[in-house]
Structure formats: structure tokens, C-alpha cells
PDB file of N, CA and C in Angstrom:
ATOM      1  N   UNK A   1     -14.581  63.663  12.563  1.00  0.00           N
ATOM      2  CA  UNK A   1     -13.801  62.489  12.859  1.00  0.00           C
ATOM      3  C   UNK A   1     -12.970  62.776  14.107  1.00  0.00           C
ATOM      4  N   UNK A   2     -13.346  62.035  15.143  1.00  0.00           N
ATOM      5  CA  UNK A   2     -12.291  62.400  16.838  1.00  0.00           C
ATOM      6  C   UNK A   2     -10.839  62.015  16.174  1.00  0.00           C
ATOM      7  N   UNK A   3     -10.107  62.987  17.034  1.00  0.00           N
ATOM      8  CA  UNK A   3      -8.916  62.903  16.660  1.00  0.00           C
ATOM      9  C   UNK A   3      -8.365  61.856  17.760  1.00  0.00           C
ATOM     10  N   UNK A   4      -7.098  61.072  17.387  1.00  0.00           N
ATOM     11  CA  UNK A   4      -6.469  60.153  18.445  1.00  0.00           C
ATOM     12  C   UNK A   4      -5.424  60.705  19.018  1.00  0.00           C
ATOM     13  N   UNK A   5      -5.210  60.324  20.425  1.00  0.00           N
ATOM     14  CA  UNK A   5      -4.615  61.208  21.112  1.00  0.00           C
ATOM     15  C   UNK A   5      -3.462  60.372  21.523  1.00  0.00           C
ATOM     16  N   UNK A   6      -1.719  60.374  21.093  1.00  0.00           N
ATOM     17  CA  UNK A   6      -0.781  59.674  21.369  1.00  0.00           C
ATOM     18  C   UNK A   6       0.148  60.672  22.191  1.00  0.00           C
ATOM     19  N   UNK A   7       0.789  59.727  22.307  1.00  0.00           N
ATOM     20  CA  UNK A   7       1.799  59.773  23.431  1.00  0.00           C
ATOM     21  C   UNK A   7       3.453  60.562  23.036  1.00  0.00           C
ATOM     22  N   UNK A   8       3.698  61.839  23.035  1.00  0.00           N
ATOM     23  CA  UNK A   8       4.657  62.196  22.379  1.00  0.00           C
ATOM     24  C   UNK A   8       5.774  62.161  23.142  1.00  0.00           C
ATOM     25  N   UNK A   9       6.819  61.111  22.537  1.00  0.00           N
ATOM     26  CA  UNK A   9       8.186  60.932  23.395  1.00  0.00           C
ATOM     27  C   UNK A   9       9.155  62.081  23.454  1.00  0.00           C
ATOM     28  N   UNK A  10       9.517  62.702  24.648  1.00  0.00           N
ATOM     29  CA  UNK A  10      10.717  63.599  24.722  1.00  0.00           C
ATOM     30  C   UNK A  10      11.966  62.411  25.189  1.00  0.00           C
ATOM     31  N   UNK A  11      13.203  62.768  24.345  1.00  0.00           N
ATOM     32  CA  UNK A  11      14.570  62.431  24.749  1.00  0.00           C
ATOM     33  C   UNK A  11      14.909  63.107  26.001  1.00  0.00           C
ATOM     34  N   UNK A  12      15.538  62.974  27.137  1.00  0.00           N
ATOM     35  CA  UNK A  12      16.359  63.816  28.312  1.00  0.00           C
ATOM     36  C   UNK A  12      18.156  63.351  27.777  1.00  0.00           C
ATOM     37  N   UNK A  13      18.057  64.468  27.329  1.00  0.00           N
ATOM     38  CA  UNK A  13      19.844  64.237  26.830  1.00  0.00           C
ATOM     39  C   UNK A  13      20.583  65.707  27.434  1.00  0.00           C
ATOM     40  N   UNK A  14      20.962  65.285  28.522  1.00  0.00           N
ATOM     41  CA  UNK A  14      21.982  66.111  29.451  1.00  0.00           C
ATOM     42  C   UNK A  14      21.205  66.985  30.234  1.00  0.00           C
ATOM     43  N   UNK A  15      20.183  66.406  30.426  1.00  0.00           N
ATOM     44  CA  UNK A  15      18.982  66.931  31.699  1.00  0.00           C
ATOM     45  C   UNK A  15      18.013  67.770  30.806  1.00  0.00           C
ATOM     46  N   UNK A  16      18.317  67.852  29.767  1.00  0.00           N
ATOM     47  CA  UNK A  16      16.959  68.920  29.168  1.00  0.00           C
ATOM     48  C   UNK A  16      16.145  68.156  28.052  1.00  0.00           C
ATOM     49  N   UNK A  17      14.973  68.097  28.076  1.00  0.00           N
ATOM     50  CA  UNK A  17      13.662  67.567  27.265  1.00  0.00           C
ATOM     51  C   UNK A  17      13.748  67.858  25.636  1.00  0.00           C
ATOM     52  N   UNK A  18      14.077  66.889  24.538  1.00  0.00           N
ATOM     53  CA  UNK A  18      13.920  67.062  23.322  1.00  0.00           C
ATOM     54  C   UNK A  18      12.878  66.560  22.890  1.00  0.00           C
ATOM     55  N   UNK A  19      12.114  67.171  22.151  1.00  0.00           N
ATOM     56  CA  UNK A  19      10.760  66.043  21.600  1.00  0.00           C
ATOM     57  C   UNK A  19      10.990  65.481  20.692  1.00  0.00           C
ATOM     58  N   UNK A  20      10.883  64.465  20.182  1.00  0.00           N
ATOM     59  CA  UNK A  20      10.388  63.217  19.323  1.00  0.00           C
ATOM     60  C   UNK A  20       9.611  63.711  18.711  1.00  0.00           C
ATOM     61  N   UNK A  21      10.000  63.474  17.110  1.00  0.00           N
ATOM     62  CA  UNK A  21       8.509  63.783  16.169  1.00  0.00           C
ATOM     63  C   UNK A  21       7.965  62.625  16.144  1.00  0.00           C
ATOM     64  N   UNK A  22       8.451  61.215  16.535  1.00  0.00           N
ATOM     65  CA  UNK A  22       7.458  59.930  16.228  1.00  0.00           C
ATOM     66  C   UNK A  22       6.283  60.217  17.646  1.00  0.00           C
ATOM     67  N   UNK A  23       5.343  59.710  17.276  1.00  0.00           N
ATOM     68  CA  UNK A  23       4.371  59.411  18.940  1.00  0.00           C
ATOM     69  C   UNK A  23       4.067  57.784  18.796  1.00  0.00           C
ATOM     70  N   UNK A  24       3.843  57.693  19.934  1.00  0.00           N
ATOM     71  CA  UNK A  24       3.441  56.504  20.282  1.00  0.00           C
ATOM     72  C   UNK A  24       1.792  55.741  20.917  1.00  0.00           C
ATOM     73  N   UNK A  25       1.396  54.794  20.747  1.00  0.00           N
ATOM     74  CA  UNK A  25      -0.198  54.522  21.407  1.00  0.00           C
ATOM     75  C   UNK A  25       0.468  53.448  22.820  1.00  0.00           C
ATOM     76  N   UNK A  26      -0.054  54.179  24.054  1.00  0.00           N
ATOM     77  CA  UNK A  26       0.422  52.729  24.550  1.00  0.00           C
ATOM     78  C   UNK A  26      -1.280  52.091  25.332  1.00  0.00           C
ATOM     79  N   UNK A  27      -1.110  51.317  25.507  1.00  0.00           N
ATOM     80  CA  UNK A  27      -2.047  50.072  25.921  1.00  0.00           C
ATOM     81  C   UNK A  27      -2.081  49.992  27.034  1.00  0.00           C
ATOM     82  N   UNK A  28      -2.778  50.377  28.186  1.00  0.00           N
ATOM     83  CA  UNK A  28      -2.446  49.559  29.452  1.00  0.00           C
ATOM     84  C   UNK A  28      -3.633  48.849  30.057  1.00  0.00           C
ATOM     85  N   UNK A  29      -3.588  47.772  30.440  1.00  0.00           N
ATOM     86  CA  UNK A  29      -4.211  46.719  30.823  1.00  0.00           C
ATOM     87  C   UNK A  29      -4.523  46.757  32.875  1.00  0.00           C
ATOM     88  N   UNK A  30      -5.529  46.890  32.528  1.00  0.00           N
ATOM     89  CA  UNK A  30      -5.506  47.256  34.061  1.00  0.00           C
ATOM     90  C   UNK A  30      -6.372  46.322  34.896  1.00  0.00           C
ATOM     91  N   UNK A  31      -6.167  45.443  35.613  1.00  0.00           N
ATOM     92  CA  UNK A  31      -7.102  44.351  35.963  1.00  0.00           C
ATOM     93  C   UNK A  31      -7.367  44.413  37.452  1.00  0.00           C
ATOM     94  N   UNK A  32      -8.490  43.679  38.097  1.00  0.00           N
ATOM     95  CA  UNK A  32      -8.603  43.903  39.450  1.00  0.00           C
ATOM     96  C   UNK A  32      -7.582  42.773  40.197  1.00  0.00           C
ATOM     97  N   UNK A  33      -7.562  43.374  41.470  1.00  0.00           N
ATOM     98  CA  UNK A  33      -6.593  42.981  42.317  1.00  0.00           C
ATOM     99  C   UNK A  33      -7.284  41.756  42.738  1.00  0.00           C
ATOM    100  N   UNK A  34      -8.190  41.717  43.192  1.00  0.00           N
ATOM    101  CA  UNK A  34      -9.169  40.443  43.387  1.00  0.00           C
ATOM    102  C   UNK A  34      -8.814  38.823  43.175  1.00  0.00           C
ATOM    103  N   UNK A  35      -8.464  38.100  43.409  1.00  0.00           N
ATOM    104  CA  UNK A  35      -8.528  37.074  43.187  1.00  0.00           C
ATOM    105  C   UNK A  35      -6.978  36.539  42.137  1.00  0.00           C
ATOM    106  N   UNK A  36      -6.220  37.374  42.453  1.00  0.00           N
ATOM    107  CA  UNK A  36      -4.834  37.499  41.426  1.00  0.00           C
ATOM    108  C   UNK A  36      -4.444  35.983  41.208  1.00  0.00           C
ATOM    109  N   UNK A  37      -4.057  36.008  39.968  1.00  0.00           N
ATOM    110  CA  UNK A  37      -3.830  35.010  39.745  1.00  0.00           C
ATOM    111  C   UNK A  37      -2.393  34.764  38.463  1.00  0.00           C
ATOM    112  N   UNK A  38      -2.158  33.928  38.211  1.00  0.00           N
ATOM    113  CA  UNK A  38      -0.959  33.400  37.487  1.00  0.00           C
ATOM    114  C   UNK A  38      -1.447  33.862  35.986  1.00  0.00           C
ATOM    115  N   UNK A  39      -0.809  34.472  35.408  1.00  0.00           N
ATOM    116  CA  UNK A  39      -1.053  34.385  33.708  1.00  0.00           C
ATOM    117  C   UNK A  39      -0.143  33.328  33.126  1.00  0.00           C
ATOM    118  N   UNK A  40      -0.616  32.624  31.988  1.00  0.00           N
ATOM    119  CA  UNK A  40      -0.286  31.636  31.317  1.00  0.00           C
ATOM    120  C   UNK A  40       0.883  32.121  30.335  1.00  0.00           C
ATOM    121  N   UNK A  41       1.292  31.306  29.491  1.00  0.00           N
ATOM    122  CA  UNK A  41       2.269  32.016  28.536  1.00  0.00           C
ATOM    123  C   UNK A  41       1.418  32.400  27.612  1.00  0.00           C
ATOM    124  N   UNK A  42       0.236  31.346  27.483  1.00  0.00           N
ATOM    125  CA  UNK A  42      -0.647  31.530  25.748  1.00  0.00           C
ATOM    126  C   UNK A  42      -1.536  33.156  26.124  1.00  0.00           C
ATOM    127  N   UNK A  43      -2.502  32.762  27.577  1.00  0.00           N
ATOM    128  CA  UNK A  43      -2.559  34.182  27.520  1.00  0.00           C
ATOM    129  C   UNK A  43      -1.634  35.634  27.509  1.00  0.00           C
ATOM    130  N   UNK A  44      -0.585  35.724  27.650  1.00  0.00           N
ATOM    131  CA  UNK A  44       0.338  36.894  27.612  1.00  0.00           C
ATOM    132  C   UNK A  44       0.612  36.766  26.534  1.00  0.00           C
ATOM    133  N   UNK A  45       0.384  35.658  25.314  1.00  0.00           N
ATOM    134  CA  UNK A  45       0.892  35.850  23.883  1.00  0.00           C
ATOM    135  C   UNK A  45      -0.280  36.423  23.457  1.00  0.00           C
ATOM    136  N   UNK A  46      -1.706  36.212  23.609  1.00  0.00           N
ATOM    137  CA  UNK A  46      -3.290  36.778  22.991  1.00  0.00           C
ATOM    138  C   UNK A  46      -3.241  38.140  23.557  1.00  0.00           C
ATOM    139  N   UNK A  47      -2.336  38.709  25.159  1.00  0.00           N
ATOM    140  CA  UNK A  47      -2.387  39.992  24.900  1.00  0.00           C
ATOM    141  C   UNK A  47      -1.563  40.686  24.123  1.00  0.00           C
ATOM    142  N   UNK A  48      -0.341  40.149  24.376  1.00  0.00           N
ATOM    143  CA  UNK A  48       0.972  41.043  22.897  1.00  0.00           C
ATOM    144  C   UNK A  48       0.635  40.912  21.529  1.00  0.00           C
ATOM    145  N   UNK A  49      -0.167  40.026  21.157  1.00  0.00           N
ATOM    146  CA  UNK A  49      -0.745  40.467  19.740  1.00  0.00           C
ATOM    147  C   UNK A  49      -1.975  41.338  19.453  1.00  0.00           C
ATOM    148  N   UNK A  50      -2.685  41.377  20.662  1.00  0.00           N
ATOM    149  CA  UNK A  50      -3.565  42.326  20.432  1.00  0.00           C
ATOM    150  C   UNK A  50      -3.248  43.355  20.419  1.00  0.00           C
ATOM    151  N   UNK A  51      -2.340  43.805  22.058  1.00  0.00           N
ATOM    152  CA  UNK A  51      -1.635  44.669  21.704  1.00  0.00           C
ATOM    153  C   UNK A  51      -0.465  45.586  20.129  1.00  0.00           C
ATOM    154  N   UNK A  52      -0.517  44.061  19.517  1.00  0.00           N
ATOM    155  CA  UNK A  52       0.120  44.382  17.761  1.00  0.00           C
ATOM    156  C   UNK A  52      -0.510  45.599  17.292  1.00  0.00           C
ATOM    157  N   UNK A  53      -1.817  44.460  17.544  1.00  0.00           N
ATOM    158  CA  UNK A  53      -2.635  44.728  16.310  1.00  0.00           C
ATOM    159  C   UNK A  53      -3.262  46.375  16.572  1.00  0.00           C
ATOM    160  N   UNK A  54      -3.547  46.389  17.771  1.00  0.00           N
ATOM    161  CA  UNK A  54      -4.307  48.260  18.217  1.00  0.00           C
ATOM    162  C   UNK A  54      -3.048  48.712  17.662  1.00  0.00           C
ATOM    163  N   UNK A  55      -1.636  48.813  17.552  1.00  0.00           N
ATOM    164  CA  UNK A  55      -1.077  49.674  17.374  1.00  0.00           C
ATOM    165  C   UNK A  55      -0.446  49.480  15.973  1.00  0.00           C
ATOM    166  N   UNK A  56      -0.953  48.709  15.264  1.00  0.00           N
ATOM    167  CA  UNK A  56      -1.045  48.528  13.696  1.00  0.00           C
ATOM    168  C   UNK A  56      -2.022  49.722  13.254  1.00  0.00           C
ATOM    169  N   UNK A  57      -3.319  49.077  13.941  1.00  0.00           N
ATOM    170  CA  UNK A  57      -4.773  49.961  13.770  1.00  0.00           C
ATOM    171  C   UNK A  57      -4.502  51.454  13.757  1.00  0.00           C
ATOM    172  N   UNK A  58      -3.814  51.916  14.982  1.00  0.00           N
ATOM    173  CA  UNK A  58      -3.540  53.226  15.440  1.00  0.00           C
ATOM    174  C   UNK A  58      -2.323  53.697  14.287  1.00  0.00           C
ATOM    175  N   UNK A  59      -1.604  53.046  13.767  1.00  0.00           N
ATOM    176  CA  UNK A  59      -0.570  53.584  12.760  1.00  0.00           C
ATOM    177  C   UNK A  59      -1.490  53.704  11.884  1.00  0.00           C
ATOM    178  N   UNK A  60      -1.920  52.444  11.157  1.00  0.00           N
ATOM    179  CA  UNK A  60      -2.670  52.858  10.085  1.00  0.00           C
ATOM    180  C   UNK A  60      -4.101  53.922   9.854  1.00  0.00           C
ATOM    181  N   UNK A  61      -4.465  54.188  11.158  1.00  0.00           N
ATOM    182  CA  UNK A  61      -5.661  55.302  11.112  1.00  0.00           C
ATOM    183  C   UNK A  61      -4.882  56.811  10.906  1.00  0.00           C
ATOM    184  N   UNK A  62      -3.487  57.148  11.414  1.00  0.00           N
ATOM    185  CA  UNK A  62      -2.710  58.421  11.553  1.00  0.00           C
ATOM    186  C   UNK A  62      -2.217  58.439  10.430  1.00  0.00           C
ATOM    187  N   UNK A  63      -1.910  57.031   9.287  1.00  0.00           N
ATOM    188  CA  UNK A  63      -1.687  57.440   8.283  1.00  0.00           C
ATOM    189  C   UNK A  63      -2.748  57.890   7.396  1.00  0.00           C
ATOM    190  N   UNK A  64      -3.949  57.220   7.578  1.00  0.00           N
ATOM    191  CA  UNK A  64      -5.245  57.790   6.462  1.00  0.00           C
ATOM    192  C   UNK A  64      -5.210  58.779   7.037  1.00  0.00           C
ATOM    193  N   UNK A  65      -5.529  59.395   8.341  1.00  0.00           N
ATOM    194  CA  UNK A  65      -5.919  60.781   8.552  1.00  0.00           C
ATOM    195  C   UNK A  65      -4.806  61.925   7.822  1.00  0.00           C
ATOM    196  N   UNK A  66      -3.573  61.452   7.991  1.00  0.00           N
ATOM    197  CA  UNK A  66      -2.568  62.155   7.292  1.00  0.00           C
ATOM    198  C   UNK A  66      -2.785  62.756   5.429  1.00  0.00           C
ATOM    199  N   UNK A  67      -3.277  61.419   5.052  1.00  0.00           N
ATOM    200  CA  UNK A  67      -3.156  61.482   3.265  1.00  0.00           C
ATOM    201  C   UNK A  67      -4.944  61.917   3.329  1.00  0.00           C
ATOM    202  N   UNK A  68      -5.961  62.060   3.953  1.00  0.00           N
ATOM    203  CA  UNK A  68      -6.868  63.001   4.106  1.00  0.00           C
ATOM    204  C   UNK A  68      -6.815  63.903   3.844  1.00  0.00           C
ATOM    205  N   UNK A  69      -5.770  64.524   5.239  1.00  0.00           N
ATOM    206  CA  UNK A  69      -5.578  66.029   5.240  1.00  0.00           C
ATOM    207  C   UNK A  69      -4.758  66.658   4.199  1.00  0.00           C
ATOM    208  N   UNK A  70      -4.028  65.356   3.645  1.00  0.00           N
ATOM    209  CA  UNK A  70      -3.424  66.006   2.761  1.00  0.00           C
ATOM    210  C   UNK A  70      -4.250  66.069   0.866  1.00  0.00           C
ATOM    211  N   UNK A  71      -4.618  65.280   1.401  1.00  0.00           N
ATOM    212  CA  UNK A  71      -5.918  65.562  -0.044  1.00  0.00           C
ATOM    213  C   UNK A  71      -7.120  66.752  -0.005  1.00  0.00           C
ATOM    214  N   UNK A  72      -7.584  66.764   1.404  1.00  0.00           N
ATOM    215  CA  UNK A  72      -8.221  67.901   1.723  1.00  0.00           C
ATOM    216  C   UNK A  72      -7.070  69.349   1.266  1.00  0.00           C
ATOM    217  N   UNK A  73      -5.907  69.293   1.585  1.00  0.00           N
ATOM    218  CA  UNK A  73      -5.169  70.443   1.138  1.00  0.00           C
ATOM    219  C   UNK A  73      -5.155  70.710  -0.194  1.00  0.00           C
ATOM    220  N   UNK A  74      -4.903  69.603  -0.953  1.00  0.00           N
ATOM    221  CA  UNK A  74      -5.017  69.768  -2.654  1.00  0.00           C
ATOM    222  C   UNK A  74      -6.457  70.078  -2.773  1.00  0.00           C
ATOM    223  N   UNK A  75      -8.101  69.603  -2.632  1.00  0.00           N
ATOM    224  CA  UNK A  75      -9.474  69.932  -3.043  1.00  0.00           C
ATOM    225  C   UNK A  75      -8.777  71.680  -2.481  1.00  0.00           C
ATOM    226  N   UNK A  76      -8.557  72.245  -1.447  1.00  0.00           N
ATOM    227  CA  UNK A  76      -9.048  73.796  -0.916  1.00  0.00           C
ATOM    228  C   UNK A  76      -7.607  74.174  -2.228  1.00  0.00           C
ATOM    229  N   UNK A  77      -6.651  73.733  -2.279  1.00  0.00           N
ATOM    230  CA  UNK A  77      -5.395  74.529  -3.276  1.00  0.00           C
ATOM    231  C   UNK A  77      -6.586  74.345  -4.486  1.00  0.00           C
ATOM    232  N   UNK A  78      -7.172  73.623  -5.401  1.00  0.00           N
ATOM    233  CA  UNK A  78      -7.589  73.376  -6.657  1.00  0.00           C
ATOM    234  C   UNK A  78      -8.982  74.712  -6.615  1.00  0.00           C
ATOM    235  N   UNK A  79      -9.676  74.508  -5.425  1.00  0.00           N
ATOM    236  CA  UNK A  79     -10.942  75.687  -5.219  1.00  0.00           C
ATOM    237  C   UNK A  79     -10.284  76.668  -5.281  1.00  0.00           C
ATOM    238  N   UNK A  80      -9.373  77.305  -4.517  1.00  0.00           N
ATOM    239  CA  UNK A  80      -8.863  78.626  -4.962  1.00  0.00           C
ATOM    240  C   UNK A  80      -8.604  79.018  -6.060  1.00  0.00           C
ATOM    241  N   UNK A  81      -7.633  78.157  -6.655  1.00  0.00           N
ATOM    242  CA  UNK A  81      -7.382  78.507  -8.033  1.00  0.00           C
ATOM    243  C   UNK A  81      -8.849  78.694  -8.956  1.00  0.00           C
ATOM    244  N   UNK A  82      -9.685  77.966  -8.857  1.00  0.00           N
ATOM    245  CA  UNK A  82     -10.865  78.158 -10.151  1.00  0.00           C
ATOM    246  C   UNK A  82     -11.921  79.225  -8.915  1.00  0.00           C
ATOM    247  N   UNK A  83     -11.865  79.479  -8.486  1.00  0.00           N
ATOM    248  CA  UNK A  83     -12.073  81.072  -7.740  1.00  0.00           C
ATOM    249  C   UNK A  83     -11.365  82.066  -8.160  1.00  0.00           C
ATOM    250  N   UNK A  84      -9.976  81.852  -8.068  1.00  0.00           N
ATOM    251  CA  UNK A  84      -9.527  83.107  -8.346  1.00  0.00           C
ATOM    252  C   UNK A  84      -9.771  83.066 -10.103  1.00  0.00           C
ATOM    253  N   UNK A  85     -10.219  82.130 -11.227  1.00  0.00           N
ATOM    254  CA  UNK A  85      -9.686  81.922 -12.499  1.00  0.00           C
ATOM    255  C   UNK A  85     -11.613  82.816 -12.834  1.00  0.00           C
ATOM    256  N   UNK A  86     -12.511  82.265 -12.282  1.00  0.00           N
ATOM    257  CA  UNK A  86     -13.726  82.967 -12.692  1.00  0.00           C
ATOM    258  C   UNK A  86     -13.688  84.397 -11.784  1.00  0.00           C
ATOM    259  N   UNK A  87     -12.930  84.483 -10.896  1.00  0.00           N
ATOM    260  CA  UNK A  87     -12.838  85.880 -10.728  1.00  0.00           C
ATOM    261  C   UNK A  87     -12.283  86.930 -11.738  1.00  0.00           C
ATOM    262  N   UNK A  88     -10.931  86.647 -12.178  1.00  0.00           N
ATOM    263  CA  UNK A  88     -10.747  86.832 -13.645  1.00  0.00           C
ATOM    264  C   UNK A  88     -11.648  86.825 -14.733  1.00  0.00           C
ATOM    265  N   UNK A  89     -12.407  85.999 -14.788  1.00  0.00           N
ATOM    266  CA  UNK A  89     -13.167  85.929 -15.993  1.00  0.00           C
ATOM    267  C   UNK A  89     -14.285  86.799 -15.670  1.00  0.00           C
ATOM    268  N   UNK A  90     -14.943  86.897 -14.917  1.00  0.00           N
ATOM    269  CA  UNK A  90     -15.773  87.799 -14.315  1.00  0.00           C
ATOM    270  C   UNK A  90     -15.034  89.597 -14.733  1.00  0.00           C
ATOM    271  N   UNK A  91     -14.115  90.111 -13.964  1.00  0.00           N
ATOM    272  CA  UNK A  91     -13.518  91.136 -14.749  1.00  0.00           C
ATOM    273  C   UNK A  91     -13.367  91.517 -15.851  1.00  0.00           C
ATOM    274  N   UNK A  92     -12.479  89.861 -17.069  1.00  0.00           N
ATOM    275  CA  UNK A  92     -12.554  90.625 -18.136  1.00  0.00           C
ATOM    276  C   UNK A  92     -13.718  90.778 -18.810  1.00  0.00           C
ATOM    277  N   UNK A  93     -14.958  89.886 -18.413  1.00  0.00           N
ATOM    278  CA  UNK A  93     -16.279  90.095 -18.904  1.00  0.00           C
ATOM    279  C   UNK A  93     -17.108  91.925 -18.427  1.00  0.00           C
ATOM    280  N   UNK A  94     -16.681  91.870 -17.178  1.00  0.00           N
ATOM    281  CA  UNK A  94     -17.115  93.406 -16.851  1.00  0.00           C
ATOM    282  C   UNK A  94     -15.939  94.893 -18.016  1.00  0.00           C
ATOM    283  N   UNK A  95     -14.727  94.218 -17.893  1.00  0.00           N
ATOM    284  CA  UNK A  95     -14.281  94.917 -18.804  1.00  0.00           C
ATOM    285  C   UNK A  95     -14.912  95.384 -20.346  1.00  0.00           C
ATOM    286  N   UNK A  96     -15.718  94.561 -20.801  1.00  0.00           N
ATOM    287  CA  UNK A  96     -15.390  94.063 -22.204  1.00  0.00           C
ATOM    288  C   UNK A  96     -17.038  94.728 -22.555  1.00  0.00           C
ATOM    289  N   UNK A  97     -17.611  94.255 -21.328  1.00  0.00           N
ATOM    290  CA  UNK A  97     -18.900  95.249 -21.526  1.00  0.00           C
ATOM    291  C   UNK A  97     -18.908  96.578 -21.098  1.00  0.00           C
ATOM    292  N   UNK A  98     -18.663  96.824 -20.235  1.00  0.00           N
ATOM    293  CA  UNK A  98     -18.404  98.333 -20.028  1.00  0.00           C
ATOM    294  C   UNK A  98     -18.041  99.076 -21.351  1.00  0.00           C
ATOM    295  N   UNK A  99     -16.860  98.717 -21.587  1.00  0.00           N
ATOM    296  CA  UNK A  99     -16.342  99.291 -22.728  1.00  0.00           C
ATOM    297  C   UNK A  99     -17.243  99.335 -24.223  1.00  0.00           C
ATOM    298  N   UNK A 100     -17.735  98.055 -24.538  1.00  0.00           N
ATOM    299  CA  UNK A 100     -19.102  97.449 -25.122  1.00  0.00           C
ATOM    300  C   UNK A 100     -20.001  98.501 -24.826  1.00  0.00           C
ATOM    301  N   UNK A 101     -20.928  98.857 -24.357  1.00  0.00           N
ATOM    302  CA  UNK A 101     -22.254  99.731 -23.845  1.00  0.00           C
ATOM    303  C   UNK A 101     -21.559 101.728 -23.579  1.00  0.00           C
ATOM    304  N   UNK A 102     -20.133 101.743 -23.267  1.00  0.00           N
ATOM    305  CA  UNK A 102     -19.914 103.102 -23.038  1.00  0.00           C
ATOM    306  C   UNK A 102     -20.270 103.409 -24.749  1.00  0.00           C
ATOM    307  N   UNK A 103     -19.904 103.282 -26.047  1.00  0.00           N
ATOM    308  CA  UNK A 103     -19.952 103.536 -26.788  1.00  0.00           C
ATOM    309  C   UNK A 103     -21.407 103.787 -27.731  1.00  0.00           C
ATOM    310  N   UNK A 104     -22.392 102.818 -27.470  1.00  0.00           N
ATOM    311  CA  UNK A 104     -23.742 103.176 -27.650  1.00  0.00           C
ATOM    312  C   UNK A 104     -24.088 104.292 -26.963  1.00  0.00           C
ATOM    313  N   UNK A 105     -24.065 104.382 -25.532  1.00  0.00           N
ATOM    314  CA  UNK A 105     -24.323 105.180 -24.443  1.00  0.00           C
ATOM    315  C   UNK A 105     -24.142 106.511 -24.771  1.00  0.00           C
ATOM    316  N   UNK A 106     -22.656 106.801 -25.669  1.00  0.00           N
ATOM    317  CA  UNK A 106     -22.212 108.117 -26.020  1.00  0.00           C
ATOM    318  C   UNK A 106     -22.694 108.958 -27.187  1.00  0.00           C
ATOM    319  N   UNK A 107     -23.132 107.745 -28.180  1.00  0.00           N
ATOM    320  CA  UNK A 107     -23.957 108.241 -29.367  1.00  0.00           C
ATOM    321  C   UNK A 107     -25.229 108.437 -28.893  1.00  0.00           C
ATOM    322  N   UNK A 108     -26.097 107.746 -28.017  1.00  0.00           N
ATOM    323  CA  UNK A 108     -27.369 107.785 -27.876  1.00  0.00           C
ATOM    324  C   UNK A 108     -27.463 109.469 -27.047  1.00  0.00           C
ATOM    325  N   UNK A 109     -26.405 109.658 -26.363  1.00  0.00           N
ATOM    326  CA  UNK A 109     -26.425 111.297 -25.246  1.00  0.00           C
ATOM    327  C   UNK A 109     -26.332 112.450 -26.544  1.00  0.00           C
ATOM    328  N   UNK A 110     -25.320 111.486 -27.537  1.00  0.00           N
ATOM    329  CA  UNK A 110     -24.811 112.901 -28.208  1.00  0.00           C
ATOM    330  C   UNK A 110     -26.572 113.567 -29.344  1.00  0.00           C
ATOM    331  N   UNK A 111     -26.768 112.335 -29.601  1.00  0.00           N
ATOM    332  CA  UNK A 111     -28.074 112.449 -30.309  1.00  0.00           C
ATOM    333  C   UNK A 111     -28.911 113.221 -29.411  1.00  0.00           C
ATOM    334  N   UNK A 112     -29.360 112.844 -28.278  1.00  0.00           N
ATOM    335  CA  UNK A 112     -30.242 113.366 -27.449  1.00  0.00           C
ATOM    336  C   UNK A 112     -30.089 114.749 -27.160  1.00  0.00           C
ATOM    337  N   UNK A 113     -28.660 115.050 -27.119  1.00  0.00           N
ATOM    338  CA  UNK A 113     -28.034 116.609 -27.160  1.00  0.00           C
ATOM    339  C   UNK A 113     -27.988 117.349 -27.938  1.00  0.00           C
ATOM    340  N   UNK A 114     -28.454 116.992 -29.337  1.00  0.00           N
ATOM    341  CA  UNK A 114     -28.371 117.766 -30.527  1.00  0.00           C
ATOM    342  C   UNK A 114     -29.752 118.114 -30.432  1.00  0.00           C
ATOM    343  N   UNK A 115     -31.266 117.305 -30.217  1.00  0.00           N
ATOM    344  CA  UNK A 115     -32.349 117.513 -29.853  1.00  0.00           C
ATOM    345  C   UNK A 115     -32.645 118.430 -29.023  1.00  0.00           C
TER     346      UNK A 115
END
């Protein structure tokens, strides 16, 4: 999924650069010089709502990508845990046989040693 690329505002408060955790999308409209002409009011209202709306779009895509990543964080937290839980279980199963089979193992040598 391409990531979207915004605009991160720094404050200048007493000549030095603070960043802004909000970002911003901006829009720019770039038209030819050609034939310039008068914009209407209705058209400058069909661009400020479009303009709305991309930056509705653009909020609401940074928020799904957000609760994504953050669901992707809970699936990899939940895999670890039942990794590490059959890793455990795996051990005490190697435990349980080991211990299980040393004891045949020791009668079957001791027999074989009396032979």
C-alpha cells in the first residue's frame, strides 16, 4: 500500500523551527497562463469543496492506515505469544520424554550388562 506523503508544519517561535505533530495535504491547482481568464464564484466554490473533500479522503485514509498498523501490531503481539506458548510446550514435551525413555534405556543397558 503507497504511503501518502504530507506536509509537516514547523512553528518558527523566536527564530528556531518546532515541528508540528499534525501534517497537512495541500492541493495546488496549477493552470495554464494561456488565455487567463476570470473565475466565477460557483466555480471557486466546486474547487473549495473538492478541495474538502481530498482532504477528508486524505484524513480518512491516515486514519485507516493508522488502526491497520495498529491491528497489524496486535496479529504480530498475539503470534509471538502462541510461539513462545508451543515453544514451551514443545520443552515440556521434550522434558517429559526424555525423562520417560531414560528409564527403560537404563534397565534395558543394565540387563544387557549382566549378559
Amino acid at each position: 500500500m503507497p504511503m501518502l506523503v504530507m506536509l509537516w508544519v514547523s512553528n518558527f517561535k523566536g527564530g528556531t523551527p518546532e515541528l508540528v505533530d499534525t501534517c497537512y495535504a495541500i492541493l495546488v491547482l496549477v493552470l495554464p497562463f494561456v488565455n487567463s481568464r476570470t473565475w466565477s464564484y460557483q466555480e471557486l466554490e466546486i474547487v473549495e469543496v473538492v478541495a474538502d473533500q481530498v482532504a477528508v479522503a486524505l484524513e480518512e485514509s491516515q486514519l485507516t492506515t493508522e488502526k491497520l498498523a495498529e491491528q497489524n501490531r496486535a496479529l504480530q503481539q498475539a503470534a509471538k505469544e502462541n510461539a513462545m506458548m508451543a515453544s514451551q510446550a514443545r520443552n515440556s514435551f521434550q522434558k517429559v520424554m526424555s525423562h520417560g525413555l531414560r528409564r527403560p534405556m537404563h534397565s534395558i543397558l543394565g540387563l544387557i550388562s549382566i549378559l
